[in-house]
PDB file of N, CA and C in Angstrom:
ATOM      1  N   UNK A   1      -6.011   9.368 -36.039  1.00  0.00           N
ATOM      2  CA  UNK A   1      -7.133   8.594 -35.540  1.00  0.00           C
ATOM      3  C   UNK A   1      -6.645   7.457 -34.655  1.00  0.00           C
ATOM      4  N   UNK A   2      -5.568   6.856 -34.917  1.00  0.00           N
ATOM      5  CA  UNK A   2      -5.169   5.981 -34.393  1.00  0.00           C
ATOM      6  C   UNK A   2      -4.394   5.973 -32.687  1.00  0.00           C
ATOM      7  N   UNK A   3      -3.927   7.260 -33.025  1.00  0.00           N
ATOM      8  CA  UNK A   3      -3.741   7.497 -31.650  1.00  0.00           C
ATOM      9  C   UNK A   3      -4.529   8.316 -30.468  1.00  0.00           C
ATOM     10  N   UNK A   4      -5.590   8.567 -31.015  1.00  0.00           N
ATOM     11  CA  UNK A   4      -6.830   8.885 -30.277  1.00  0.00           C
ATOM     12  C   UNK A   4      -7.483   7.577 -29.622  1.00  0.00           C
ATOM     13  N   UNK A   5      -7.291   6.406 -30.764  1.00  0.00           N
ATOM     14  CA  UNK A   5      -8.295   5.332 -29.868  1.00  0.00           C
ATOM     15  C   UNK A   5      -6.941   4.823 -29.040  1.00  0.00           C
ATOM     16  N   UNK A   6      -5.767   4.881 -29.324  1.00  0.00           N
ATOM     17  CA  UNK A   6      -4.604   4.369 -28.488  1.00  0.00           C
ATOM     18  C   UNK A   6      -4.660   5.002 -27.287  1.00  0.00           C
ATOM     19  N   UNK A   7      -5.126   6.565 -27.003  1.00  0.00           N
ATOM     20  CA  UNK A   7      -5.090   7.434 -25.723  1.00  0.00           C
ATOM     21  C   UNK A   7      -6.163   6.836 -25.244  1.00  0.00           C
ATOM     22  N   UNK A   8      -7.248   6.607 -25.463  1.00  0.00           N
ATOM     23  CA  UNK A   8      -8.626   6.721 -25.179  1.00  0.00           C
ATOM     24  C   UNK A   8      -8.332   5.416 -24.280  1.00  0.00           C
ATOM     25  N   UNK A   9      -8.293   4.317 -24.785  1.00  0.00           N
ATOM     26  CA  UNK A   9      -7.389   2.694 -24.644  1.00  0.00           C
ATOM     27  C   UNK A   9      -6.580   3.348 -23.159  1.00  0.00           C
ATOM     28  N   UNK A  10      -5.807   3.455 -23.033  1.00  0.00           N
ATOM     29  CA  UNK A  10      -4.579   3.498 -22.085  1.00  0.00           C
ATOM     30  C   UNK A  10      -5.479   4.497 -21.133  1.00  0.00           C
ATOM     31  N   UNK A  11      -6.327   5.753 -21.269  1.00  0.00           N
ATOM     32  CA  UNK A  11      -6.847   6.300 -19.928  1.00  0.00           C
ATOM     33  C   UNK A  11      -8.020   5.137 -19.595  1.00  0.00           C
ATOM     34  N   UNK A  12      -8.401   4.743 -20.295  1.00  0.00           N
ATOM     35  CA  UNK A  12      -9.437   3.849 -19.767  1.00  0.00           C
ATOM     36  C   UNK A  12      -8.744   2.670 -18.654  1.00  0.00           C
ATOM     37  N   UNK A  13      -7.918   2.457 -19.174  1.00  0.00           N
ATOM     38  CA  UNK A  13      -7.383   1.221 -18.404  1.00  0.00           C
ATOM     39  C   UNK A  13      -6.407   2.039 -17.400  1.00  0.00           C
ATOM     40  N   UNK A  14      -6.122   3.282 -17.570  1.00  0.00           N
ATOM     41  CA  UNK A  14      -5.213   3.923 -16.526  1.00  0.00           C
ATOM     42  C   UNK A  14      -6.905   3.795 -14.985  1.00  0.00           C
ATOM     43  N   UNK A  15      -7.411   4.399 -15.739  1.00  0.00           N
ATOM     44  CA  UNK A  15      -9.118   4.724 -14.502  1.00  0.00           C
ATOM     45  C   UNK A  15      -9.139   3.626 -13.850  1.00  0.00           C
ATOM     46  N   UNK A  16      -9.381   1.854 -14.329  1.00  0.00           N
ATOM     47  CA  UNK A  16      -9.674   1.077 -14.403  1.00  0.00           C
ATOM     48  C   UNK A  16      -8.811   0.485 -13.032  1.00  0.00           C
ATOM     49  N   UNK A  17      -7.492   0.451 -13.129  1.00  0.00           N
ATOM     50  CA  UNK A  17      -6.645   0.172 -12.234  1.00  0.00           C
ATOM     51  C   UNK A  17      -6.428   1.145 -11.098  1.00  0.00           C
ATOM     52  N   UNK A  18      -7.244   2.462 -11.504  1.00  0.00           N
ATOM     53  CA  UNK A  18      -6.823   3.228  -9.794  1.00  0.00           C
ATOM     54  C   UNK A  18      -8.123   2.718  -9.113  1.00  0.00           C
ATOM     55  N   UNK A  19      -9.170   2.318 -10.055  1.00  0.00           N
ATOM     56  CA  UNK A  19     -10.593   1.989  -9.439  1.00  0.00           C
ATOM     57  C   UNK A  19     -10.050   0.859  -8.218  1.00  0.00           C
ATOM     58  N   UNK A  20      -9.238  -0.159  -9.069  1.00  0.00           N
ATOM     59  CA  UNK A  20      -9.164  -1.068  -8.336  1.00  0.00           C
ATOM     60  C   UNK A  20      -8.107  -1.334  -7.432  1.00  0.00           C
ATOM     61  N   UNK A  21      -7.533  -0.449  -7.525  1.00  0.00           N
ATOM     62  CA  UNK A  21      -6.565  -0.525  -5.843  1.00  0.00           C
ATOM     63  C   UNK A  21      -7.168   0.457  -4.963  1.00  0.00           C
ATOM     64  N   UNK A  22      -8.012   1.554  -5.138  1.00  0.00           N
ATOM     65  CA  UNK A  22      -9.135   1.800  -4.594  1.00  0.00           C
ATOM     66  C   UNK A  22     -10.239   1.051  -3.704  1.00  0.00           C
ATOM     67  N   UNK A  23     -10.208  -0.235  -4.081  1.00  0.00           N
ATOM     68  CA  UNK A  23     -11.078  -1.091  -3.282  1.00  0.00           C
ATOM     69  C   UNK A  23     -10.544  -2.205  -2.642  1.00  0.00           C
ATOM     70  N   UNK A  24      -9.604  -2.333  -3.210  1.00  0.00           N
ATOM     71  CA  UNK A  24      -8.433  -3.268  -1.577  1.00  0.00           C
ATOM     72  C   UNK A  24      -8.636  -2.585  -0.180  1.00  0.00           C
ATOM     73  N   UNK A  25      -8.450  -3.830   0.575  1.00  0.00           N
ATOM     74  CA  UNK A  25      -8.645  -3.190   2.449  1.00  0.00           C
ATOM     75  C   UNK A  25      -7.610  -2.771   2.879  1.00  0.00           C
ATOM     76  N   UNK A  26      -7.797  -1.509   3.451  1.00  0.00           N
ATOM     77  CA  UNK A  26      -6.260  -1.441   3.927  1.00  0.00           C
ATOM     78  C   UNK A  26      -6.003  -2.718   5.018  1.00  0.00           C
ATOM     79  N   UNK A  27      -4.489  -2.245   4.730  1.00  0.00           N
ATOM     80  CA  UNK A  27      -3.898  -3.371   5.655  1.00  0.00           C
ATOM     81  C   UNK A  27      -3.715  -3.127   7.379  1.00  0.00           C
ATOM     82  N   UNK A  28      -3.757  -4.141   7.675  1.00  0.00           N
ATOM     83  CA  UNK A  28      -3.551  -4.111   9.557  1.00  0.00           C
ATOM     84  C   UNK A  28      -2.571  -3.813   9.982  1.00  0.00           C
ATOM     85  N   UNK A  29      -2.383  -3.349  11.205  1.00  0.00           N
ATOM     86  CA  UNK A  29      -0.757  -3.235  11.777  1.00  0.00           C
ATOM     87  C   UNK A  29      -0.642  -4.746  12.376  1.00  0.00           C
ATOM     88  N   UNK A  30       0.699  -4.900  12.687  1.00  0.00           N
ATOM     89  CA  UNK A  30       1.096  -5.972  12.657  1.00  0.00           C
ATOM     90  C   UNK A  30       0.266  -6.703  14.311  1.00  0.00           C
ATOM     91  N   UNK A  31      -0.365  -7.777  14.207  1.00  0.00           N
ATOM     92  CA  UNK A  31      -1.280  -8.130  15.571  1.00  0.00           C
ATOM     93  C   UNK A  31      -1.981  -8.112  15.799  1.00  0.00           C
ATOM     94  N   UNK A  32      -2.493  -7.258  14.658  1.00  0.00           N
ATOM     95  CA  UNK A  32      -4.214  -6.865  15.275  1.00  0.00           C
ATOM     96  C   UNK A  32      -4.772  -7.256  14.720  1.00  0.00           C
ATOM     97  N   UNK A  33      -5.579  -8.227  14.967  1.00  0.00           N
ATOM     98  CA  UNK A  33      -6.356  -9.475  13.984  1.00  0.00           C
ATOM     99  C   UNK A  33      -7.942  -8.667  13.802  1.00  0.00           C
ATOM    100  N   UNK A  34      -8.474  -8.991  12.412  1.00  0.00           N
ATOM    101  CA  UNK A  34      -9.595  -8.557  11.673  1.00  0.00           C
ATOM    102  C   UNK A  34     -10.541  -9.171  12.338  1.00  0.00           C
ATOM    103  N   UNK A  35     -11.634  -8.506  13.140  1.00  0.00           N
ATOM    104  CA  UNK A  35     -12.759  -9.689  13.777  1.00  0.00           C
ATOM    105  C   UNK A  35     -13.568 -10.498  12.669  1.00  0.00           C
ATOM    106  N   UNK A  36     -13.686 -10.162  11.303  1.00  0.00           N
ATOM    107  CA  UNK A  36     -14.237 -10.555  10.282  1.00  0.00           C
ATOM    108  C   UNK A  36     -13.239 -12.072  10.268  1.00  0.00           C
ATOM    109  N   UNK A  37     -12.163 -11.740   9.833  1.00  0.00           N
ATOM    110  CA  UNK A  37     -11.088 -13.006   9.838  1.00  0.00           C
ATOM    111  C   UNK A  37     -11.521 -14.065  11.150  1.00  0.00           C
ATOM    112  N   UNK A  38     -11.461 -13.789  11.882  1.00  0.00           N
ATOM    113  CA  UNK A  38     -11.543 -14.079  13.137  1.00  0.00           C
ATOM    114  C   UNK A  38     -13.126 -15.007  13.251  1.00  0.00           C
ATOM    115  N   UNK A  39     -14.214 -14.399  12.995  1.00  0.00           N
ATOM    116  CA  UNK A  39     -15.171 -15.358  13.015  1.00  0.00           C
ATOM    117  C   UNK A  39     -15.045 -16.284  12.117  1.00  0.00           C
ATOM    118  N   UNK A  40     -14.603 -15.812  10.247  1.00  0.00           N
ATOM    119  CA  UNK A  40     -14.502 -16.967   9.701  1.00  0.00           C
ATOM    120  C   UNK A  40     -13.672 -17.880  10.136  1.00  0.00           C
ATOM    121  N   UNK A  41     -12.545 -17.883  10.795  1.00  0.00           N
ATOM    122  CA  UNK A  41     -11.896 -18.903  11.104  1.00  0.00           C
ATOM    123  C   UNK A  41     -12.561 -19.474  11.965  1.00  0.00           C
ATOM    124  N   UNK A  42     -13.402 -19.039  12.740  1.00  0.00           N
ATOM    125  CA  UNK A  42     -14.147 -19.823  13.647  1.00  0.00           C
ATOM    126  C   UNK A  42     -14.683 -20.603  13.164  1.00  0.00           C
ATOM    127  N   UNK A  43     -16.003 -20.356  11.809  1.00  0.00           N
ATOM    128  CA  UNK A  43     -16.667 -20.891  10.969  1.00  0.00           C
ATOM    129  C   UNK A  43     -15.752 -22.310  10.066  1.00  0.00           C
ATOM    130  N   UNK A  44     -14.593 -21.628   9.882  1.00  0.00           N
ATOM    131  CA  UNK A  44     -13.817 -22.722   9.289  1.00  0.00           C
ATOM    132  C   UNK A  44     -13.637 -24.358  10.116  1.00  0.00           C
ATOM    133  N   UNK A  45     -13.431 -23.629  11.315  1.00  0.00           N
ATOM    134  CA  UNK A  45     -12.774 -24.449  12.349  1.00  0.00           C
ATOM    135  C   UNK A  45     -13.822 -25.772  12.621  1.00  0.00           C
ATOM    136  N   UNK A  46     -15.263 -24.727  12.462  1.00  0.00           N
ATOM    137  CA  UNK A  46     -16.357 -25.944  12.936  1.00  0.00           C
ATOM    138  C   UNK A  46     -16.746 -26.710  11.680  1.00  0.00           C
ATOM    139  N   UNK A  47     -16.294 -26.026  10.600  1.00  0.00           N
ATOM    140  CA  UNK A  47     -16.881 -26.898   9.353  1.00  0.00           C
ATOM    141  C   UNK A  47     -15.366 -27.694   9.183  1.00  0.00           C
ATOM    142  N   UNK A  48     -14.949 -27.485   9.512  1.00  0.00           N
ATOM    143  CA  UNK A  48     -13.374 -28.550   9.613  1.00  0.00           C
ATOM    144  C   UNK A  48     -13.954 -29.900  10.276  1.00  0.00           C
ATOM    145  N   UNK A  49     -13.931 -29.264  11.481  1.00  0.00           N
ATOM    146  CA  UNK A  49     -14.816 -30.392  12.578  1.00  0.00           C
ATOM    147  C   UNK A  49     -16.108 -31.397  12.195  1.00  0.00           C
ATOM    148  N   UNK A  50     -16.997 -30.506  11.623  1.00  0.00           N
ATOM    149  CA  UNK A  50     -18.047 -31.299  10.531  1.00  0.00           C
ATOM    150  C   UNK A  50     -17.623 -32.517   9.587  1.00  0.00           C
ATOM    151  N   UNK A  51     -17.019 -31.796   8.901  1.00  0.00           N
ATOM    152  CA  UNK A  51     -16.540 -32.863   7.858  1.00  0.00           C
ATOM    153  C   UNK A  51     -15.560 -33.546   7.973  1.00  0.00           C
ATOM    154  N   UNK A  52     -14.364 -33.781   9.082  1.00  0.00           N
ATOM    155  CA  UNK A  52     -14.055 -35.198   9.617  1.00  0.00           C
ATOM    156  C   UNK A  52     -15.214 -35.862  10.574  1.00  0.00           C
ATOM    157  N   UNK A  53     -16.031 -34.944  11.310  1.00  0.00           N
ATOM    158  CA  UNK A  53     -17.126 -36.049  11.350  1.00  0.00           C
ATOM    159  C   UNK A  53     -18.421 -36.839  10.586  1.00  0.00           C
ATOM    160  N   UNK A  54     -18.669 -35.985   9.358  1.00  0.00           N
ATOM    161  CA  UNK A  54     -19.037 -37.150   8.398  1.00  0.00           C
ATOM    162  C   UNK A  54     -18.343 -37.841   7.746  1.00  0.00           C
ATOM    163  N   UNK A  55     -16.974 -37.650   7.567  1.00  0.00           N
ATOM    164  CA  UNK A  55     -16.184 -38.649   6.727  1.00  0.00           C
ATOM    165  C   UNK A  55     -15.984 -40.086   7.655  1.00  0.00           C
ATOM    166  N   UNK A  56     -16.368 -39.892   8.878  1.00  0.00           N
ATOM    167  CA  UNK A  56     -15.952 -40.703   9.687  1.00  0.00           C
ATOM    168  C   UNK A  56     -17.524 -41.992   9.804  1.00  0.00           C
ATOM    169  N   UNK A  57     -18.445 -41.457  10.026  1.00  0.00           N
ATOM    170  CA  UNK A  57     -19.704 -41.759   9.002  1.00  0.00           C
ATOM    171  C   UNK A  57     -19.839 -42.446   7.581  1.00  0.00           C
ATOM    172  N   UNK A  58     -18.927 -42.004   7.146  1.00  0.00           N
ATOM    173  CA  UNK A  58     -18.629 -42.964   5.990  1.00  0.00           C
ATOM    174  C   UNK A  58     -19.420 -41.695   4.861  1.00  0.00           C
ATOM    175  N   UNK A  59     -19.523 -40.551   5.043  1.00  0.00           N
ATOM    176  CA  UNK A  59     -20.198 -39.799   4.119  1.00  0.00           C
ATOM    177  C   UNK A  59     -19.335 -39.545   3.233  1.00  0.00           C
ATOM    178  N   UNK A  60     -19.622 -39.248   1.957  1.00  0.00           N
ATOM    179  CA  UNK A  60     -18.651 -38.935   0.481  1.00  0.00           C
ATOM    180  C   UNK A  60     -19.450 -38.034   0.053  1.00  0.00           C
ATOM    181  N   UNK A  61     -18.321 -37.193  -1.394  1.00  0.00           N
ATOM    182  CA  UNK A  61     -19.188 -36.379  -2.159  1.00  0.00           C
ATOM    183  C   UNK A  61     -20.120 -35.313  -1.749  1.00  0.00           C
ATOM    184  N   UNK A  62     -20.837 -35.750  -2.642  1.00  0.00           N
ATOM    185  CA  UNK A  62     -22.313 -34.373  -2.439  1.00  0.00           C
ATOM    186  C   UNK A  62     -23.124 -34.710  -0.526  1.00  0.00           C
ATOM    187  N   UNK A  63     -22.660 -36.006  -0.648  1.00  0.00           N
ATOM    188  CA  UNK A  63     -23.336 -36.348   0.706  1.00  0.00           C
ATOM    189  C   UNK A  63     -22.966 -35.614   2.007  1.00  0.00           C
ATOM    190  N   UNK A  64     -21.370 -35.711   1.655  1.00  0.00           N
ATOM    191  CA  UNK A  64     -20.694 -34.966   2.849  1.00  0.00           C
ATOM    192  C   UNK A  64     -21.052 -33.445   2.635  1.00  0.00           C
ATOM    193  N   UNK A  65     -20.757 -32.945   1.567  1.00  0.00           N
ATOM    194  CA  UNK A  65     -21.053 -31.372   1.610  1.00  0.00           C
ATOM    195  C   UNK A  65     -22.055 -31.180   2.219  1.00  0.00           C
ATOM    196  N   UNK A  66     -23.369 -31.799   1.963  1.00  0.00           N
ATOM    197  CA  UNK A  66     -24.740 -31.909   2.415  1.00  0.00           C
ATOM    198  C   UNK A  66     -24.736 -31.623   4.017  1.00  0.00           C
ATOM    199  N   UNK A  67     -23.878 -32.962   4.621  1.00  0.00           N
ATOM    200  CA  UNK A  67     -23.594 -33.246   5.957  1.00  0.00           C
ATOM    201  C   UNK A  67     -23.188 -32.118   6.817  1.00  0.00           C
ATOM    202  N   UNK A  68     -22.443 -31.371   5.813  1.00  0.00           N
ATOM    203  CA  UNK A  68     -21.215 -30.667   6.584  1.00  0.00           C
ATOM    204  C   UNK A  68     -22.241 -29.158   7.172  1.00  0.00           C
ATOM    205  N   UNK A  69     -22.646 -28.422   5.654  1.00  0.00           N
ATOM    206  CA  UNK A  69     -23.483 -27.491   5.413  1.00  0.00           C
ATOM    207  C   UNK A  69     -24.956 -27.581   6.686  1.00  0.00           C
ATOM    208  N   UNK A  70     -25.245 -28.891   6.668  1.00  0.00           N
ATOM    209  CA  UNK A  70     -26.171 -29.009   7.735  1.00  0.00           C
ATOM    210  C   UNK A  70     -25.916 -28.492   9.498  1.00  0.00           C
ATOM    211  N   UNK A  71     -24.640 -29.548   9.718  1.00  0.00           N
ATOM    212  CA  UNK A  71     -23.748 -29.517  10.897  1.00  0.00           C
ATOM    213  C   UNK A  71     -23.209 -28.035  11.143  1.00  0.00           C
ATOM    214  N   UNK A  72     -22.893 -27.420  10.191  1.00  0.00           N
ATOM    215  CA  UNK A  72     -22.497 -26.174  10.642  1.00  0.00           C
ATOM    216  C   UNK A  72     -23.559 -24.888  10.652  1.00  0.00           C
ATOM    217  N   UNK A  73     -24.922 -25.090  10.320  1.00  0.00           N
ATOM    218  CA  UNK A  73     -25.960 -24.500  10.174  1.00  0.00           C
ATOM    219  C   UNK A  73     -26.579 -25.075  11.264  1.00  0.00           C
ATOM    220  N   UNK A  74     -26.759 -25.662  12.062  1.00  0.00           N
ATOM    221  CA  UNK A  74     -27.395 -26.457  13.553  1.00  0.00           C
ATOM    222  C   UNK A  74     -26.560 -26.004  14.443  1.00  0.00           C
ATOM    223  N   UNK A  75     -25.258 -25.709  14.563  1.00  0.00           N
ATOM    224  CA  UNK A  75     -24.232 -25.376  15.067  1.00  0.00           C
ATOM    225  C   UNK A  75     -24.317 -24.110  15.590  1.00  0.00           C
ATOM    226  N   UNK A  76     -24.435 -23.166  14.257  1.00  0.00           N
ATOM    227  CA  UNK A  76     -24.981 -21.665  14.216  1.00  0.00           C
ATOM    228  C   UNK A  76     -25.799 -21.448  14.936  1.00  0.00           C
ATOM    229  N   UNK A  77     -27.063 -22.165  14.938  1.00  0.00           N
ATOM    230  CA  UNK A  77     -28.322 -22.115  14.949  1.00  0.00           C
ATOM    231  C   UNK A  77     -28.805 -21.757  16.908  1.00  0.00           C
ATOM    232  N   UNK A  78     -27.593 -23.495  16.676  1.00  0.00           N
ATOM    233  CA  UNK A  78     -27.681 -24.005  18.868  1.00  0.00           C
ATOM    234  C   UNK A  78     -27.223 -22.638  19.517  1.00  0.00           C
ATOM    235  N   UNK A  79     -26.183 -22.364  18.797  1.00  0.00           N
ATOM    236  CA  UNK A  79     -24.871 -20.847  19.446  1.00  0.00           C
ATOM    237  C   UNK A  79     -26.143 -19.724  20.093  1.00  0.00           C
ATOM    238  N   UNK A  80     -27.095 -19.189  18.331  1.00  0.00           N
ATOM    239  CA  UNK A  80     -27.842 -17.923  18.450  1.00  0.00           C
ATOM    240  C   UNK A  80     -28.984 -18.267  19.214  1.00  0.00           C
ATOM    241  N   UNK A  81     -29.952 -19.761  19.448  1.00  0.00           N
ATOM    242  CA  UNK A  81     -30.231 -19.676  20.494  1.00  0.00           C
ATOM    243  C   UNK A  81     -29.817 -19.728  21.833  1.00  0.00           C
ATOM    244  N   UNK A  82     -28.864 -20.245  22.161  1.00  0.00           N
ATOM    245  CA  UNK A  82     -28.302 -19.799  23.472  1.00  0.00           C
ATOM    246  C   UNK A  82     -27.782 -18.119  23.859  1.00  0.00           C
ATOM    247  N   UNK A  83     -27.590 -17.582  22.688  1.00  0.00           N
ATOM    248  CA  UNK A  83     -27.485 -16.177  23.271  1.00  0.00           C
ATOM    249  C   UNK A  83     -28.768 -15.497  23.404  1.00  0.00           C
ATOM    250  N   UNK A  84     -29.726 -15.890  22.413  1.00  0.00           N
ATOM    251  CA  UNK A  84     -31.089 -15.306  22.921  1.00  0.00           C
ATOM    252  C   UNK A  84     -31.447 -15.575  24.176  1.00  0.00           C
ATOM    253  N   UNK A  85     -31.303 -16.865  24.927  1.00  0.00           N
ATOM    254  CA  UNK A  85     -32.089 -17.363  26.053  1.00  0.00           C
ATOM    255  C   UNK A  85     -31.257 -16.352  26.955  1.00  0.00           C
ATOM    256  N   UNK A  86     -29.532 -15.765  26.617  1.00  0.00           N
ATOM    257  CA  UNK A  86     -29.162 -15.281  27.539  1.00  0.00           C
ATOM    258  C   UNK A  86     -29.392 -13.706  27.600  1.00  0.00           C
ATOM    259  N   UNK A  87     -30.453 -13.157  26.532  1.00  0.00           N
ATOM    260  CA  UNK A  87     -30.495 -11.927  26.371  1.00  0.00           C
ATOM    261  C   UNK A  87     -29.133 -11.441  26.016  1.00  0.00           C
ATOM    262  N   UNK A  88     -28.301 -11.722  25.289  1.00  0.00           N
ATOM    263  CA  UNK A  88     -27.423 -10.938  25.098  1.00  0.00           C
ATOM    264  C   UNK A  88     -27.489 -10.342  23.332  1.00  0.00           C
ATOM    265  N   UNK A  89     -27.493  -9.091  23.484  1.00  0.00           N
ATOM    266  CA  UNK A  89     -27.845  -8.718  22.261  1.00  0.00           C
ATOM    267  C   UNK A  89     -26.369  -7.404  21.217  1.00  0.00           C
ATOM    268  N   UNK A  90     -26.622  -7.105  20.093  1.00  0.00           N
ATOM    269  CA  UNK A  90     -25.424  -6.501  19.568  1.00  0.00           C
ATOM    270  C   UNK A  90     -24.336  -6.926  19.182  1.00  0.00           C
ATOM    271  N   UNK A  91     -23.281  -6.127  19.330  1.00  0.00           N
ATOM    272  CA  UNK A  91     -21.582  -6.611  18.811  1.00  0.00           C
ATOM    273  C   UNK A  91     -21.788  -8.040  19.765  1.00  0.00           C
ATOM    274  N   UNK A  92     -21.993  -7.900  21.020  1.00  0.00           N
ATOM    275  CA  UNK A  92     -21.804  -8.475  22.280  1.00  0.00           C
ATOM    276  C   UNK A  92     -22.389  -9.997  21.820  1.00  0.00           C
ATOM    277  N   UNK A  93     -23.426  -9.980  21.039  1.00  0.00           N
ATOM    278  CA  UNK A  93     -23.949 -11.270  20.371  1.00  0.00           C
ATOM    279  C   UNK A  93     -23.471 -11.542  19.698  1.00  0.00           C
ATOM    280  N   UNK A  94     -22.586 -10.867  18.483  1.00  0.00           N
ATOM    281  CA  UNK A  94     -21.825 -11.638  17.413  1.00  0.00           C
ATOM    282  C   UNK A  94     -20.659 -12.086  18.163  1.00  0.00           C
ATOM    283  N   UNK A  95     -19.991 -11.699  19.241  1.00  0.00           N
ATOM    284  CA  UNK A  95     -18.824 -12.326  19.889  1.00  0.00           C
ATOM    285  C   UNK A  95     -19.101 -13.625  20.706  1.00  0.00           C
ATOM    286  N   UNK A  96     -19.956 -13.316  20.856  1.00  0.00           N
ATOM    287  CA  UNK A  96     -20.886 -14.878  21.730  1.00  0.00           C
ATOM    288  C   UNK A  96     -20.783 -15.982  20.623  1.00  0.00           C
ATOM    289  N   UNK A  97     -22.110 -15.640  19.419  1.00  0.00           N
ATOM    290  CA  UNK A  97     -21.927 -16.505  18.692  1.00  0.00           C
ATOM    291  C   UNK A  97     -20.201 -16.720  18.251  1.00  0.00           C
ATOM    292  N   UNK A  98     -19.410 -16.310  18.451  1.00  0.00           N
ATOM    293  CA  UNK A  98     -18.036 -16.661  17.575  1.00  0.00           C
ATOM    294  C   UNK A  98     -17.543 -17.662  18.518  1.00  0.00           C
ATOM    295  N   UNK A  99     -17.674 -16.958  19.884  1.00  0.00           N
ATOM    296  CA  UNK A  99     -16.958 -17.990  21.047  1.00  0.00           C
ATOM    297  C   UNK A  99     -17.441 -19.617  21.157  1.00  0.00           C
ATOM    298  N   UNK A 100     -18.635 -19.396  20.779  1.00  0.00           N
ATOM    299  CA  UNK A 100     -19.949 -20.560  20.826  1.00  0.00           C
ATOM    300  C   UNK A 100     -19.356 -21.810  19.812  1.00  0.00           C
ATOM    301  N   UNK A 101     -18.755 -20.772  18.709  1.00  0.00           N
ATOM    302  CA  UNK A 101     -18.835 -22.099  17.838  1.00  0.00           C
ATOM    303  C   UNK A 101     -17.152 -22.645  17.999  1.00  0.00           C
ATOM    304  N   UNK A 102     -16.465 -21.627  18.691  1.00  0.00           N
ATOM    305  CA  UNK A 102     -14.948 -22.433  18.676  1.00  0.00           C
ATOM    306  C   UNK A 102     -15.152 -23.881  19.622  1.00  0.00           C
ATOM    307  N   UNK A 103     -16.452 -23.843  20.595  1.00  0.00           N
ATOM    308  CA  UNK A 103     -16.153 -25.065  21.484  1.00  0.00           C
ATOM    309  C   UNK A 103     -17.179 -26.144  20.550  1.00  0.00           C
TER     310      UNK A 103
END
């Protein structure tokens, strides 16, 4: 009996671990940057930018998060209307918005 629940135990957790290297991304060749990566860093870059400019404001805490979350959501916001006004629509719009927010 005991080594029935011991097998049972060990395939379960054998399944368990192919599940999950199963769902890792494969990896890139060397250079070729992830456009996913790539916008978040964009996103990073402007909420970087945000929040030395409320700290500079004198914002703290919950205030700054507040600040920051705002600034980079107005940010977003300015980018996707300017690509609407320019009709540009698709992939072609998510690259806009990315370019939009690096300046």
């Amino acid at each position: 009996m005991r080594v029935l629940v011991i097998a049972g135990v060990a395939s379960i957790l054998a399944g368990a671990s192919s599940l999950v290297s199963a769902q890792q991304a494969p990896a890139l060749a060397p250079g070729v940057e992830d456009s996913k990566q790539g916008r978040s860093a964009d996103v990073r870059a402007k909420r970087r930018a945000c929040r030395q400019e409320g700290q500079s404001k004198g914002s703290r805490g919950p205030d700054l998060q507040d600040y920051v979350a705002i600034c980079v959501a107005e940010a977003r916001l300015a980018c996707l209307k300017q690509a609407v006004e320019q009709k540009v629509r698709g992939p072609a719009r998510r690259d806009f918005i990315a370019n939009c927010l690096r300046s």
